[in-house]
C-alpha atoms as a PDB file:
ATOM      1  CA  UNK A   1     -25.353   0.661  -0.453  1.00  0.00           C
ATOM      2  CA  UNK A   2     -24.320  -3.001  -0.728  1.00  0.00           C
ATOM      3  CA  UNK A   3     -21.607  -4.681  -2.054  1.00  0.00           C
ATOM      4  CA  UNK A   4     -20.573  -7.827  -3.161  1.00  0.00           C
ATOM      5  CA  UNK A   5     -17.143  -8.569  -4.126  1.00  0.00           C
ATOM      6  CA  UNK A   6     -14.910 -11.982  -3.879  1.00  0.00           C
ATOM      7  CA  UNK A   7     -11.996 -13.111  -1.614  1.00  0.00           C
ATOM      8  CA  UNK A   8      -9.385 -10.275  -0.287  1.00  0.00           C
ATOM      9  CA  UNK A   9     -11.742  -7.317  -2.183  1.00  0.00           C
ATOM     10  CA  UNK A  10     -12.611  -5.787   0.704  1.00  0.00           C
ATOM     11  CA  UNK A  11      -9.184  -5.510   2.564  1.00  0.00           C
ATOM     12  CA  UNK A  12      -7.940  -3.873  -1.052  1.00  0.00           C
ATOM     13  CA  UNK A  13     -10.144  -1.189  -1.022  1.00  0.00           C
ATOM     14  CA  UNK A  14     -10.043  -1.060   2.602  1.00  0.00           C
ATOM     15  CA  UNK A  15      -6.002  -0.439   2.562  1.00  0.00           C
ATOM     16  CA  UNK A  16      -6.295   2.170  -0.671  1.00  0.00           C
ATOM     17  CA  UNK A  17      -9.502   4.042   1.127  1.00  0.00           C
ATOM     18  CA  UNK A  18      -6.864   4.492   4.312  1.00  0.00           C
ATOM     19  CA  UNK A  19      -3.790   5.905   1.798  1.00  0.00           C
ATOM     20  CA  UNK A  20      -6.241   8.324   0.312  1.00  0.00           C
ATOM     21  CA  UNK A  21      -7.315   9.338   4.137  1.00  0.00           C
ATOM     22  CA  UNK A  22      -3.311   9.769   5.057  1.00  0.00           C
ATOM     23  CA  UNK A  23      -2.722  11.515   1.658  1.00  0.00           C
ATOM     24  CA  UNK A  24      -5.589  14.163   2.388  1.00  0.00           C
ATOM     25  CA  UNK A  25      -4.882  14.111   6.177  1.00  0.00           C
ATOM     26  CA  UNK A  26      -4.191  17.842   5.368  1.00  0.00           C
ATOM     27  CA  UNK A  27      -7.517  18.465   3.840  1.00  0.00           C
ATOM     28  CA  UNK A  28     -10.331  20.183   6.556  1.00  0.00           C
ATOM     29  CA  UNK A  29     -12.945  17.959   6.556  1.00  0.00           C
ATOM     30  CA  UNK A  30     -16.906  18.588   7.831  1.00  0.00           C
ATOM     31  CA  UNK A  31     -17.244  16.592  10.759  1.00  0.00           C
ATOM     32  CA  UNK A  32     -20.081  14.109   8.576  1.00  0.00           C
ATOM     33  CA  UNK A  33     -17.504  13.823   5.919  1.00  0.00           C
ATOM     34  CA  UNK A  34     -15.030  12.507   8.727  1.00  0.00           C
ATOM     35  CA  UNK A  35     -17.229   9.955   9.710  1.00  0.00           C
ATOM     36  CA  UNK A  36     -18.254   9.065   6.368  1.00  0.00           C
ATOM     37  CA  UNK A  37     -14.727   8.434   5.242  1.00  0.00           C
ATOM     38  CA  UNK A  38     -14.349   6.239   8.914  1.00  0.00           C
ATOM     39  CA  UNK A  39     -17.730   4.160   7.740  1.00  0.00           C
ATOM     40  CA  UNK A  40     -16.167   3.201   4.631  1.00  0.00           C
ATOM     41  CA  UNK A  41     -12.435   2.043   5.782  1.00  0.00           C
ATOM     42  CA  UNK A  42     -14.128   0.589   8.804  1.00  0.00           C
ATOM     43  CA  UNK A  43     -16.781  -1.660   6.631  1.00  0.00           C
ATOM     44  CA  UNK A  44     -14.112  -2.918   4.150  1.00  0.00           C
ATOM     45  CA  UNK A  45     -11.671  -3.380   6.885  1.00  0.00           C
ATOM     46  CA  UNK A  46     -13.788  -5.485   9.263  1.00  0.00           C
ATOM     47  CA  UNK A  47     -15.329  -7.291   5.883  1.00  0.00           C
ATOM     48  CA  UNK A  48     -15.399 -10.758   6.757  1.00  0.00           C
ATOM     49  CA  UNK A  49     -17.933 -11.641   4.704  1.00  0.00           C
ATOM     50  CA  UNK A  50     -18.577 -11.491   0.961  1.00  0.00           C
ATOM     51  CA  UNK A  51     -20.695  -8.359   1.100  1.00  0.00           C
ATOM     52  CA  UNK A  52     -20.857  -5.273   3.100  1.00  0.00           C
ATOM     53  CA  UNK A  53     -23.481  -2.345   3.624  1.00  0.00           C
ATOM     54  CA  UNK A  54     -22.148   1.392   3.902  1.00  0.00           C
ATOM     55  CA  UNK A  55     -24.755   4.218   3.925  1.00  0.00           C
ATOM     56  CA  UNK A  56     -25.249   6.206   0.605  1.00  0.00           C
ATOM     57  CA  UNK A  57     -23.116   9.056   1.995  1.00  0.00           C
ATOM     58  CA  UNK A  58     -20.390   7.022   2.751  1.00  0.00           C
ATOM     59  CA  UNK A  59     -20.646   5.061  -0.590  1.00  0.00           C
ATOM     60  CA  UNK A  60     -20.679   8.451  -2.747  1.00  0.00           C
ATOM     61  CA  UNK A  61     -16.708   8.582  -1.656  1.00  0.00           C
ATOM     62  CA  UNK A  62     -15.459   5.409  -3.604  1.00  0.00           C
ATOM     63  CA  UNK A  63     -15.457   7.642  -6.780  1.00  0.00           C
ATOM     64  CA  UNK A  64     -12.726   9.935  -4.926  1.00  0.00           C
ATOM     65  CA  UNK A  65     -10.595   6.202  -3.941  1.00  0.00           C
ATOM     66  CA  UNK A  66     -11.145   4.652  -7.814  1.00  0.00           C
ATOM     67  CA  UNK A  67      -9.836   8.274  -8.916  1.00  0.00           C
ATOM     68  CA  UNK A  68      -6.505   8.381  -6.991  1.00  0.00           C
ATOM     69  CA  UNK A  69      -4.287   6.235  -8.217  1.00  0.00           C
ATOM     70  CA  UNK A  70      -1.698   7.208  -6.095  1.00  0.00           C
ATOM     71  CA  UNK A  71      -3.627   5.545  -3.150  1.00  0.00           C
ATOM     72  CA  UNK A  72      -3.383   2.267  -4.969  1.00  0.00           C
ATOM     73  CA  UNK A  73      -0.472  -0.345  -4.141  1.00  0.00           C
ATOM     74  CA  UNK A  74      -0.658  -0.973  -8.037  1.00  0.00           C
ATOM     75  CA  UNK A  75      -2.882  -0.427 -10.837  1.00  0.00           C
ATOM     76  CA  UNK A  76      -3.613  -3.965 -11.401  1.00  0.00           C
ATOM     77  CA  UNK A  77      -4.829  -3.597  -8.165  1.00  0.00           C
ATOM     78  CA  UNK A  78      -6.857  -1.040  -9.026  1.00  0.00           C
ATOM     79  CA  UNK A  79      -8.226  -2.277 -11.651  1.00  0.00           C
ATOM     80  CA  UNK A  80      -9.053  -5.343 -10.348  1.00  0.00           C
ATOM     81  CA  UNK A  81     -11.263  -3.834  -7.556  1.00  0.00           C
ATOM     82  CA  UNK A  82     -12.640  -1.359  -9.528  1.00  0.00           C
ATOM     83  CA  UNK A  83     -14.021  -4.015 -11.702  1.00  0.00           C
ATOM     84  CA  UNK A  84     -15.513  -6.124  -8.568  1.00  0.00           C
ATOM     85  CA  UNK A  85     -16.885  -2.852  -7.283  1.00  0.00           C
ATOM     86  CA  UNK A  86     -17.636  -0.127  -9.356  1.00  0.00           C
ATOM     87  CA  UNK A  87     -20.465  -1.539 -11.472  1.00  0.00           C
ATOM     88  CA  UNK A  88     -22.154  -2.457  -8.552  1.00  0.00           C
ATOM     89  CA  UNK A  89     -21.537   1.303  -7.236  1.00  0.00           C
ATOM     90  CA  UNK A  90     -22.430   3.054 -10.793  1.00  0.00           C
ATOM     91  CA  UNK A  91     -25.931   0.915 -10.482  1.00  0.00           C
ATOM     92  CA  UNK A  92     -26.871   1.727  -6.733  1.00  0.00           C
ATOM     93  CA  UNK A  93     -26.202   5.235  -7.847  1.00  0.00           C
ATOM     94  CA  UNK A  94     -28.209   5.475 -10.992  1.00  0.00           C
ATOM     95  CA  UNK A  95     -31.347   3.798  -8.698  1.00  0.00           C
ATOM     96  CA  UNK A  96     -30.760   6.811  -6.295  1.00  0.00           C
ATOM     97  CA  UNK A  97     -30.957   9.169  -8.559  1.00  0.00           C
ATOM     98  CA  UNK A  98     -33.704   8.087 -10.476  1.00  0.00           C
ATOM     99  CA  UNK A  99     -36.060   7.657  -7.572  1.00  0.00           C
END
């Protein structure tokens, strides 16, 4: 999955994806799921350009990030993002399952 987003997007959902990974540290985990949580911190992290590419398994876990609010430094934060991100997200998942 790709995603475009503009100036300081990335490190947002990058901090919020690792508060949702120290609120669940308690939660067992499948290895995959691990590493598909890692994948998508590490790719917003390291963004440092306007888009990034996570795999589809690794993209399916925004929804869980949008969804805890708790994770987010604000809600106009989240918001904000959200709005950069998640249409982008809600199209590259309708083309997946449609195919």
């Amino acid at each position: 999955m790709e995603f475009q987003f503009g100036p300081g997007v990335a490190h947002l959902f990058a901090d919020a994806t690792a508060a949702f990974m120290r609120g669940k540290a308690d939660t067992v985990w499948l290895n995959e799921q691990s590493e598909e949580w890692n994948e998508l911190w590490l790719t917003f992290r390291d963004a440092d350009t306007a888009s990034v590419t996570v795999s589809y398994e690794a993209g399916r876990l925004m929804f869980w990030v949008w969804g805890a609010r708790w994770a987010w430094r604000d809600e106009a934060t989240r918001r904000v993002v959200a709005a950069e991100l998640r249409p982008q997200w809600q199209e590259q998942m309708r083309q997946r399952v449609t195919r």
